[in-house]
PDB file of N, CA and C in Angstrom:
ATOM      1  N   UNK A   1     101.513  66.744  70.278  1.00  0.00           N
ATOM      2  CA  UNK A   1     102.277  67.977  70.233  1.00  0.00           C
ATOM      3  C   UNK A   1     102.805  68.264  71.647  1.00  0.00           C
ATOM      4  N   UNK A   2     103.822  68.437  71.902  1.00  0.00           N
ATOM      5  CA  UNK A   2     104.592  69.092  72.819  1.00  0.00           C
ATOM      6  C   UNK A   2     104.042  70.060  73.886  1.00  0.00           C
ATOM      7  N   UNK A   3     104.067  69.977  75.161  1.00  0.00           N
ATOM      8  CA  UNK A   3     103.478  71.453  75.824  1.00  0.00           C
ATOM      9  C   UNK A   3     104.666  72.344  75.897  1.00  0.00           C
ATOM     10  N   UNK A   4     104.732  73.495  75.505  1.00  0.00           N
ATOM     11  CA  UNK A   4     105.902  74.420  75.699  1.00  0.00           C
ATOM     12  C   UNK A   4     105.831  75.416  76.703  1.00  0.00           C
ATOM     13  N   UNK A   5     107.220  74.958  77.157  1.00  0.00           N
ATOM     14  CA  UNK A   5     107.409  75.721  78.451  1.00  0.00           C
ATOM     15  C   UNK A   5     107.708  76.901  78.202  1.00  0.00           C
ATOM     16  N   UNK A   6     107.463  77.647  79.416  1.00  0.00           N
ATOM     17  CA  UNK A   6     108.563  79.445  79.399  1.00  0.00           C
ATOM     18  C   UNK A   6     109.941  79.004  79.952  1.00  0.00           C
ATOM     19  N   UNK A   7     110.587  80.258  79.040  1.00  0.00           N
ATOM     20  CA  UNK A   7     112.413  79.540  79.399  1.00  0.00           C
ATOM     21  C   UNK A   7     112.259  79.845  80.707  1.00  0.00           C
ATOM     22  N   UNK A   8     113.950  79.420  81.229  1.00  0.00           N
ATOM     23  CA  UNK A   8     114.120  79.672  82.452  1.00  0.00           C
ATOM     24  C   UNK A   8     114.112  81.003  82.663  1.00  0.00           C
ATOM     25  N   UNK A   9     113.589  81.886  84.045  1.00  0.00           N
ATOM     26  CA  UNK A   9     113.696  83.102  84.594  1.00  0.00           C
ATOM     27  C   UNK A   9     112.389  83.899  84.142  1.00  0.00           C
ATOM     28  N   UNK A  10     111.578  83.133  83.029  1.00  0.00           N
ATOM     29  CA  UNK A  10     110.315  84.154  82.391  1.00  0.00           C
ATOM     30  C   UNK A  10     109.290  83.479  83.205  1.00  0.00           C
ATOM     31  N   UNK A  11     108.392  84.498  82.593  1.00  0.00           N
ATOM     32  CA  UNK A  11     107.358  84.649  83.915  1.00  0.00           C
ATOM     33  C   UNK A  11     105.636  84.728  83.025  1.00  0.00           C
ATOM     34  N   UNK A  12     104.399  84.337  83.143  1.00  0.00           N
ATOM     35  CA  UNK A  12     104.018  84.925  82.346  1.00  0.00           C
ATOM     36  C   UNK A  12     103.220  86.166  82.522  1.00  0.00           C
ATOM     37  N   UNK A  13     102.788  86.923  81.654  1.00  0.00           N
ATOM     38  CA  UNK A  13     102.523  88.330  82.262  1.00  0.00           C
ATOM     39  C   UNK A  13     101.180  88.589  81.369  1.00  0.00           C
ATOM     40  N   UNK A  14     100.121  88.764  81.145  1.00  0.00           N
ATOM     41  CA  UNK A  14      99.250  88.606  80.270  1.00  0.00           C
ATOM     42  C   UNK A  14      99.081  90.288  80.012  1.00  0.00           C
ATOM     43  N   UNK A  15      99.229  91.027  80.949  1.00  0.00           N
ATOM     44  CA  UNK A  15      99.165  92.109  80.946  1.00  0.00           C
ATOM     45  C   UNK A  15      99.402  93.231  79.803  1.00  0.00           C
ATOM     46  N   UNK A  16     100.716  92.236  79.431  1.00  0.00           N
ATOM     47  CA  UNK A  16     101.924  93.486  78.676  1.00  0.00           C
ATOM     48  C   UNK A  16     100.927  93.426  77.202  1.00  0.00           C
ATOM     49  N   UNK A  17     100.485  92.255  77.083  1.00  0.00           N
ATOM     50  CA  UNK A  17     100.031  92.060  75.570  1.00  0.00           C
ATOM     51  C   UNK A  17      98.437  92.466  75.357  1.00  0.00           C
ATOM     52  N   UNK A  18      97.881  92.660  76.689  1.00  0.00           N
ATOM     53  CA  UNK A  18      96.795  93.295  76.542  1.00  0.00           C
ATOM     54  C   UNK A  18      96.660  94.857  76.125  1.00  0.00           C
ATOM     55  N   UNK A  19      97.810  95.614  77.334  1.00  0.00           N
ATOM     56  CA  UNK A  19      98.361  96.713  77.676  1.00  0.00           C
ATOM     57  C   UNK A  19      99.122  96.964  75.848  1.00  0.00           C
ATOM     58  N   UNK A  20      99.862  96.617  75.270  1.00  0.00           N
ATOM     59  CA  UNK A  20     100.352  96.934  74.043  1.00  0.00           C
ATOM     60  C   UNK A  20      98.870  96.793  72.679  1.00  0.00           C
ATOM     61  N   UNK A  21      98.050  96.118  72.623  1.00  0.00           N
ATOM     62  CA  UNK A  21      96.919  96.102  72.141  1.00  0.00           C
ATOM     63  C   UNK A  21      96.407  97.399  72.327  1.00  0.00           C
ATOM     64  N   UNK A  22      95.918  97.804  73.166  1.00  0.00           N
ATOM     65  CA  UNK A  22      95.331  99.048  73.570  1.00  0.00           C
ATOM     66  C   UNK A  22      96.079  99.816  73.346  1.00  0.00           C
ATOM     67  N   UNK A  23      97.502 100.181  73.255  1.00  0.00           N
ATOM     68  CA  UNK A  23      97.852 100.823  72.644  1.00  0.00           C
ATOM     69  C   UNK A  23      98.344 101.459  71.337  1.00  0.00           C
ATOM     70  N   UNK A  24      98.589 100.375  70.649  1.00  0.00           N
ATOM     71  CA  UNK A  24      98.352  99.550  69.370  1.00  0.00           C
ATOM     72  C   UNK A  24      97.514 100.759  68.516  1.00  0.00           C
ATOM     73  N   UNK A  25      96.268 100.120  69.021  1.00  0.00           N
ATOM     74  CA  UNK A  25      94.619 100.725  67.981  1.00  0.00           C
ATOM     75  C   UNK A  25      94.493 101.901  69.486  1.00  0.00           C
ATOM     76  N   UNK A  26      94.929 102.189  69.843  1.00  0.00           N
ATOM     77  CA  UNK A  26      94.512 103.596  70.802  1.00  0.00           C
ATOM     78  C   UNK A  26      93.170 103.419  71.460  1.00  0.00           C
ATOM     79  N   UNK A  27      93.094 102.319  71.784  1.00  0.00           N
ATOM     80  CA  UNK A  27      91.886 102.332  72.650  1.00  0.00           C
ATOM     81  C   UNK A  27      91.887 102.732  73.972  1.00  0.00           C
ATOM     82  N   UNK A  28      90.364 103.315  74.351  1.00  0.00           N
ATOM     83  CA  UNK A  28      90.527 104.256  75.905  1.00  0.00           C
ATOM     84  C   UNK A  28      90.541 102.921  77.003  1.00  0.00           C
ATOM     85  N   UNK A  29      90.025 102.132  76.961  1.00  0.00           N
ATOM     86  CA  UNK A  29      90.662 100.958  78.184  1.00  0.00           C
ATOM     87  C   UNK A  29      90.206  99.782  78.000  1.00  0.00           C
ATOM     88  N   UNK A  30      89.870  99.069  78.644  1.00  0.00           N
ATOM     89  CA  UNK A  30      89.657  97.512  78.806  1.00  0.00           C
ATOM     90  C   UNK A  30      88.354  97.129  78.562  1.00  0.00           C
ATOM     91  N   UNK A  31      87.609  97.746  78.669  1.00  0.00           N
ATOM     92  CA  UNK A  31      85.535  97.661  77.625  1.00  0.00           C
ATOM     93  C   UNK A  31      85.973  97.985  76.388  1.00  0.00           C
ATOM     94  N   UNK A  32      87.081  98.640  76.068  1.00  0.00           N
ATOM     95  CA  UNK A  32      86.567  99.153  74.498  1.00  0.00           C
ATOM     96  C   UNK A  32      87.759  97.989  74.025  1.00  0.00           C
ATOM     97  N   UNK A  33      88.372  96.834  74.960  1.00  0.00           N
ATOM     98  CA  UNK A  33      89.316  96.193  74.193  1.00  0.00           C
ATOM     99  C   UNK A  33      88.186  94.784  74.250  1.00  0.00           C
ATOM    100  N   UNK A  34      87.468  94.402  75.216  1.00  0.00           N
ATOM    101  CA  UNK A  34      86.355  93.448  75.522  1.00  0.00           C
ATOM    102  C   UNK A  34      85.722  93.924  74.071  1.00  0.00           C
ATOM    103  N   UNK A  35      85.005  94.943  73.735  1.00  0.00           N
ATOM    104  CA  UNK A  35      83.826  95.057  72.663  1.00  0.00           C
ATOM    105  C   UNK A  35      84.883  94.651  71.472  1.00  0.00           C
ATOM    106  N   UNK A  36      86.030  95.208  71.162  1.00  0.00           N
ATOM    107  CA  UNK A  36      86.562  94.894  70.324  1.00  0.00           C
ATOM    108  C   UNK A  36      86.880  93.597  69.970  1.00  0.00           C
ATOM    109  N   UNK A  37      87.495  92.929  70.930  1.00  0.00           N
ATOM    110  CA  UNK A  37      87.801  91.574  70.910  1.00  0.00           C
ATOM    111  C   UNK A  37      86.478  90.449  70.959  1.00  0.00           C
ATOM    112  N   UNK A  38      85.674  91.013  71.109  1.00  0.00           N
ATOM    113  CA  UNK A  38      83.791  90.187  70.952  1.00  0.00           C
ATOM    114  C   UNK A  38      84.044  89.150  72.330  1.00  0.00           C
ATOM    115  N   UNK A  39      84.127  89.735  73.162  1.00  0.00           N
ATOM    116  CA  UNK A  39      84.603  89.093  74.398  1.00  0.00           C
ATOM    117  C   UNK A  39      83.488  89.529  76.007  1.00  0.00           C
ATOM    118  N   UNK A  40      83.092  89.443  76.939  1.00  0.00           N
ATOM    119  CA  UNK A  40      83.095  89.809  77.750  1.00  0.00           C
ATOM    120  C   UNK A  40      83.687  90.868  78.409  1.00  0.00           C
ATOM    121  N   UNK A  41      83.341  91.681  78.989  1.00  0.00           N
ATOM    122  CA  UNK A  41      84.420  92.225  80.082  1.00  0.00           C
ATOM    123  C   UNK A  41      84.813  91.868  81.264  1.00  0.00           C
ATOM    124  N   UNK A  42      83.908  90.655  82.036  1.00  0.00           N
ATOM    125  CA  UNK A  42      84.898  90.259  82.526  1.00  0.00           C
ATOM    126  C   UNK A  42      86.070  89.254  82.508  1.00  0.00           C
ATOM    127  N   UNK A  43      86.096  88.522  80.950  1.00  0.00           N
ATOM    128  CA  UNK A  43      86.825  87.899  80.537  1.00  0.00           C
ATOM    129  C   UNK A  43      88.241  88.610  80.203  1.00  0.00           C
ATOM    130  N   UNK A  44      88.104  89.817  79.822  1.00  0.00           N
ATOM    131  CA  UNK A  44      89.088  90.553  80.274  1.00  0.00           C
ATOM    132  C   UNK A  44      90.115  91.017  81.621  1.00  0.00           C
ATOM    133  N   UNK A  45      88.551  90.900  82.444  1.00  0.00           N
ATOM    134  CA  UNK A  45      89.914  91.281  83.697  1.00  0.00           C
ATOM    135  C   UNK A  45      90.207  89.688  84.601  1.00  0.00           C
ATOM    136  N   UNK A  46      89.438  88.388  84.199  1.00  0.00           N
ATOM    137  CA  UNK A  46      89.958  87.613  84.525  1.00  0.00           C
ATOM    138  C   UNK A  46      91.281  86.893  83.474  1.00  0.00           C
ATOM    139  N   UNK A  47      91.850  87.539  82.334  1.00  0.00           N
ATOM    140  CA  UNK A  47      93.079  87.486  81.902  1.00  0.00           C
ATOM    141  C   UNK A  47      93.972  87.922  82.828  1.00  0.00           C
ATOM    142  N   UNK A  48      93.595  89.465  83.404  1.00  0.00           N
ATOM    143  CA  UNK A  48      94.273  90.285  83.467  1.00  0.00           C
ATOM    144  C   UNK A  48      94.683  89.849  84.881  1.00  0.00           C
ATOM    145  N   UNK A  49      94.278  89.398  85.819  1.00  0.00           N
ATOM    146  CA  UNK A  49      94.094  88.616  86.680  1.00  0.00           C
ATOM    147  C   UNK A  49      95.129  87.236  86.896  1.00  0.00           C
ATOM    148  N   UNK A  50      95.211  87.063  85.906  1.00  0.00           N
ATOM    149  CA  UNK A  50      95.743  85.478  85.631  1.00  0.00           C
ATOM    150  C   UNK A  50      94.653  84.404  85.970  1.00  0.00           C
ATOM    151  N   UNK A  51      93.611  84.543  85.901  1.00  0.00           N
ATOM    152  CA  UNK A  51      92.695  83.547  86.520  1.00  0.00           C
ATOM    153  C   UNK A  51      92.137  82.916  85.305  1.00  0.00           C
ATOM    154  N   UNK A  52      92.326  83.524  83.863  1.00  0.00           N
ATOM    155  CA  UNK A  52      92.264  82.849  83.085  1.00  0.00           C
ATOM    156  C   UNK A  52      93.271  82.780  82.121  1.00  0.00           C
ATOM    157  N   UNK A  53      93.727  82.081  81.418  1.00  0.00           N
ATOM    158  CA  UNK A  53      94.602  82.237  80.041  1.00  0.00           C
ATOM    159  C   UNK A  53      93.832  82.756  78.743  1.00  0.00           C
ATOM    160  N   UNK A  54      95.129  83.226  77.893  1.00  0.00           N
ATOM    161  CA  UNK A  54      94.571  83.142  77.170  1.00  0.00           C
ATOM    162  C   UNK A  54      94.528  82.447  76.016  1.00  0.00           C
ATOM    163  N   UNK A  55      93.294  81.769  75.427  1.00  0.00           N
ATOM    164  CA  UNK A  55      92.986  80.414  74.479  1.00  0.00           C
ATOM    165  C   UNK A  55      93.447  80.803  72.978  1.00  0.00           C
ATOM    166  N   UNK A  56      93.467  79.697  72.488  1.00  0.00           N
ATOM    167  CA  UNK A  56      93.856  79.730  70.802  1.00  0.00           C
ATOM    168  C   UNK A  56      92.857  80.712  70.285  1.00  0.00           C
ATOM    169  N   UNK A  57      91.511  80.604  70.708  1.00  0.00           N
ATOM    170  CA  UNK A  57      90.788  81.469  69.657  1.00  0.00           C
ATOM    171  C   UNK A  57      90.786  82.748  70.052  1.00  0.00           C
ATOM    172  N   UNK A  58      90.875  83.319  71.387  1.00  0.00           N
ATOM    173  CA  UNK A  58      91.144  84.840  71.515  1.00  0.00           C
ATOM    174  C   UNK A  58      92.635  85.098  71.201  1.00  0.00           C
ATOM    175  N   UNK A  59      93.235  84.593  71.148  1.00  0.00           N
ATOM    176  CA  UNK A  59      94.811  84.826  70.459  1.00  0.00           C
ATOM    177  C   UNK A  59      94.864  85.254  68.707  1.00  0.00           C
ATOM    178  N   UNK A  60      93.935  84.542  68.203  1.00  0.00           N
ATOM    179  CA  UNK A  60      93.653  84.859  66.898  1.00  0.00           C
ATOM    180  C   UNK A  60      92.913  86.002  66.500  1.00  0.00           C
ATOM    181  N   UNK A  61      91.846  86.120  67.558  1.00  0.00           N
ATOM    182  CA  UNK A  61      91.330  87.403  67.224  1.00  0.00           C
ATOM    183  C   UNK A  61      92.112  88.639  67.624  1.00  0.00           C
ATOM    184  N   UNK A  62      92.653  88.636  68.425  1.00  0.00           N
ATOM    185  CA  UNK A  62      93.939  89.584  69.197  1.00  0.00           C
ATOM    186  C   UNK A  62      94.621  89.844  67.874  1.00  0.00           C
ATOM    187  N   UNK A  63      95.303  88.902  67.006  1.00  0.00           N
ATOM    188  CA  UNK A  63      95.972  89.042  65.947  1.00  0.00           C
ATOM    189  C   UNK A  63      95.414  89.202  64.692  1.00  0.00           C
ATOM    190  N   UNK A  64      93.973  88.976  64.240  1.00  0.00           N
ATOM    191  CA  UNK A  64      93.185  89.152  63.441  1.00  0.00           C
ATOM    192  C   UNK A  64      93.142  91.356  63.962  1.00  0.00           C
ATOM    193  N   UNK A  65      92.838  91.615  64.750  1.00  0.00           N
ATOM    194  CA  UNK A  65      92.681  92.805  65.401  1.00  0.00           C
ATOM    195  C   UNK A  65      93.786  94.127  65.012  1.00  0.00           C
ATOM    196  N   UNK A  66      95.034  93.254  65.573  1.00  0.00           N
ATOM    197  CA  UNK A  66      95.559  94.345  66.204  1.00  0.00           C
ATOM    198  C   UNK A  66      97.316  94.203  64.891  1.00  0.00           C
ATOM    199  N   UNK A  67      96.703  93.104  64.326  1.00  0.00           N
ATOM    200  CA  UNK A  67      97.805  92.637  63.153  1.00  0.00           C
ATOM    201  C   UNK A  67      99.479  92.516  63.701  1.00  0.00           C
ATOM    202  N   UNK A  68      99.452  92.057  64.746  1.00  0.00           N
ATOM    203  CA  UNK A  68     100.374  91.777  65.653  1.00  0.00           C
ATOM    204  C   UNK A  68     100.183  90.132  65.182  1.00  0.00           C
ATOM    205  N   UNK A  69     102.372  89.697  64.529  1.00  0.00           N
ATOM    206  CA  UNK A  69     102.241  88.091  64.068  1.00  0.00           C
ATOM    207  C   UNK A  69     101.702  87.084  65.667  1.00  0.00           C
ATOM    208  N   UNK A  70     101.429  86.183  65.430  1.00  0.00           N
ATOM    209  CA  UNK A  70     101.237  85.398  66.625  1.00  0.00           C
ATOM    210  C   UNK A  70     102.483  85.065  67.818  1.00  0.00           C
ATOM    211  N   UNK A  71     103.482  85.509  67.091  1.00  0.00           N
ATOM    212  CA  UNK A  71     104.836  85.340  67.574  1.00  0.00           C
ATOM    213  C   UNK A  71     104.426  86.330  68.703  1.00  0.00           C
ATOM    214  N   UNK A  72     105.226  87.553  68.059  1.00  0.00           N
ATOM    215  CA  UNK A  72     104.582  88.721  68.965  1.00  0.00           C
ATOM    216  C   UNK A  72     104.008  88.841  70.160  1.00  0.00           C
ATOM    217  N   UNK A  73     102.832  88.539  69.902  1.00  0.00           N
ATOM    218  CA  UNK A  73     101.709  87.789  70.806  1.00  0.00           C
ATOM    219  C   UNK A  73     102.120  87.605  71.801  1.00  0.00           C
ATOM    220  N   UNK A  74     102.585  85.851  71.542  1.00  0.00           N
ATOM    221  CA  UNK A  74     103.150  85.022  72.552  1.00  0.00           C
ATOM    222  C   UNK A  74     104.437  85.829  73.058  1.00  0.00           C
ATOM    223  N   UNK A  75     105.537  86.425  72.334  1.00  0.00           N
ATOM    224  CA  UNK A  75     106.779  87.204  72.848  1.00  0.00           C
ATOM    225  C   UNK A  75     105.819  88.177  74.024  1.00  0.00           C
ATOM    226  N   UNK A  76     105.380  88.712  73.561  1.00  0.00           N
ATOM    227  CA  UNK A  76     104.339  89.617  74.385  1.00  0.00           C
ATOM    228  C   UNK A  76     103.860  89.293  76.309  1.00  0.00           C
ATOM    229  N   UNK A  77     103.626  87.999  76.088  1.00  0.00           N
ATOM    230  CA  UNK A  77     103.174  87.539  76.645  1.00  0.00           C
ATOM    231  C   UNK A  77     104.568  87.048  77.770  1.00  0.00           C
ATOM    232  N   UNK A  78     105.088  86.767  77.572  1.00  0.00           N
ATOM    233  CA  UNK A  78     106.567  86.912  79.011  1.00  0.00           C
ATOM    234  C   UNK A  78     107.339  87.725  79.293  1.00  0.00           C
ATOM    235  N   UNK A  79     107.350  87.774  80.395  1.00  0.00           N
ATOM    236  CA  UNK A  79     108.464  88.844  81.100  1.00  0.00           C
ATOM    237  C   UNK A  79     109.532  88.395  81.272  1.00  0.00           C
ATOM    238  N   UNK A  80     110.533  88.584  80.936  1.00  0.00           N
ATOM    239  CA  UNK A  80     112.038  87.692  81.433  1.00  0.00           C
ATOM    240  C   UNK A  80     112.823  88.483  82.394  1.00  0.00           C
ATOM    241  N   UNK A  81     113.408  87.924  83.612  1.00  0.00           N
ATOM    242  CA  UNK A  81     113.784  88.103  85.074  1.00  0.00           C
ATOM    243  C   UNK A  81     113.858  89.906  85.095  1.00  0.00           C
ATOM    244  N   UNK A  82     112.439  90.296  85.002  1.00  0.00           N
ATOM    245  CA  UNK A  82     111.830  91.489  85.431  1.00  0.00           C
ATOM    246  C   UNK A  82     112.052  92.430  84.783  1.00  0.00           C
ATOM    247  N   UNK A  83     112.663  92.228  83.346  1.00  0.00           N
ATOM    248  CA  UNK A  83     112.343  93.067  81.974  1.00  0.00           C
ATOM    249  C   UNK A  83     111.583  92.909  80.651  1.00  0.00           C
ATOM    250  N   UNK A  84     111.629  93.512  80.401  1.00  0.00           N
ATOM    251  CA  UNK A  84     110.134  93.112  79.035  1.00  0.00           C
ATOM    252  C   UNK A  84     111.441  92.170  78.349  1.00  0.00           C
ATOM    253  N   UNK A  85     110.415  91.150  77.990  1.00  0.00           N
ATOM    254  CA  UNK A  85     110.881  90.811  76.464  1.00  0.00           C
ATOM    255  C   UNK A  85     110.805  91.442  75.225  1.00  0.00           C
ATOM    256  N   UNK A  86     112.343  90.891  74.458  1.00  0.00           N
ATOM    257  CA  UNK A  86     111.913  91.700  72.904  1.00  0.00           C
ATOM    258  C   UNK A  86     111.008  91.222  72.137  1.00  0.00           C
ATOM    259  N   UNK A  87     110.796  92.071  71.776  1.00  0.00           N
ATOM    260  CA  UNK A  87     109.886  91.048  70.285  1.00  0.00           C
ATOM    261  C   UNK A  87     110.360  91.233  69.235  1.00  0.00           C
ATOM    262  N   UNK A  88     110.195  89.775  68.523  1.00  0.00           N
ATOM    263  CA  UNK A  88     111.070  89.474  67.443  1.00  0.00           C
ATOM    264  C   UNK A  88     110.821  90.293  66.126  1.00  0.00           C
TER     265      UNK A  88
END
């Protein structure tokens, strides 16, 4: 399978799709998105960080969660030359 790139000028931003989650289900911050997501907390702020990505199986639970398609997600997940992306 193919590795897929970000187009030209995008960036990735892990932030936006954490940040829209939480807002999503109205959660008060980043422990109550860790407990939710059956995750660590600091696996959270090393997303948030960029120090980690994020993997196939927290992507699923993100979308198992927050019923956001996987598209989404990933749309979620880049910034293009310093404006949000749409989502489809």
């Amino acid at each position: 399978m193919p590795i897929r790139r970000l187009p030209p000028g995008a960036e990735y931003d892990p932030n936006r799709v954490l940040d829209a989650i939480i807002a999503k289900l109205r959660l008060k911050n980043d422990a109550a998105l860790s407990r939710l997501l059956e995750v660590a907390p600091p696996v959270i702020s090393k997303i948030r960080h960029s120090t980690l990505p994020i993997g196939a199986t927290l992507l699923l639970r993100m979308h198992e969660e927050s019923e956001y398609s996987i598209g989404e997600l990933r749309a979620l997940m880049v910034r293009q030359d310093g404006r949000h992306a749409l989502v489809a």
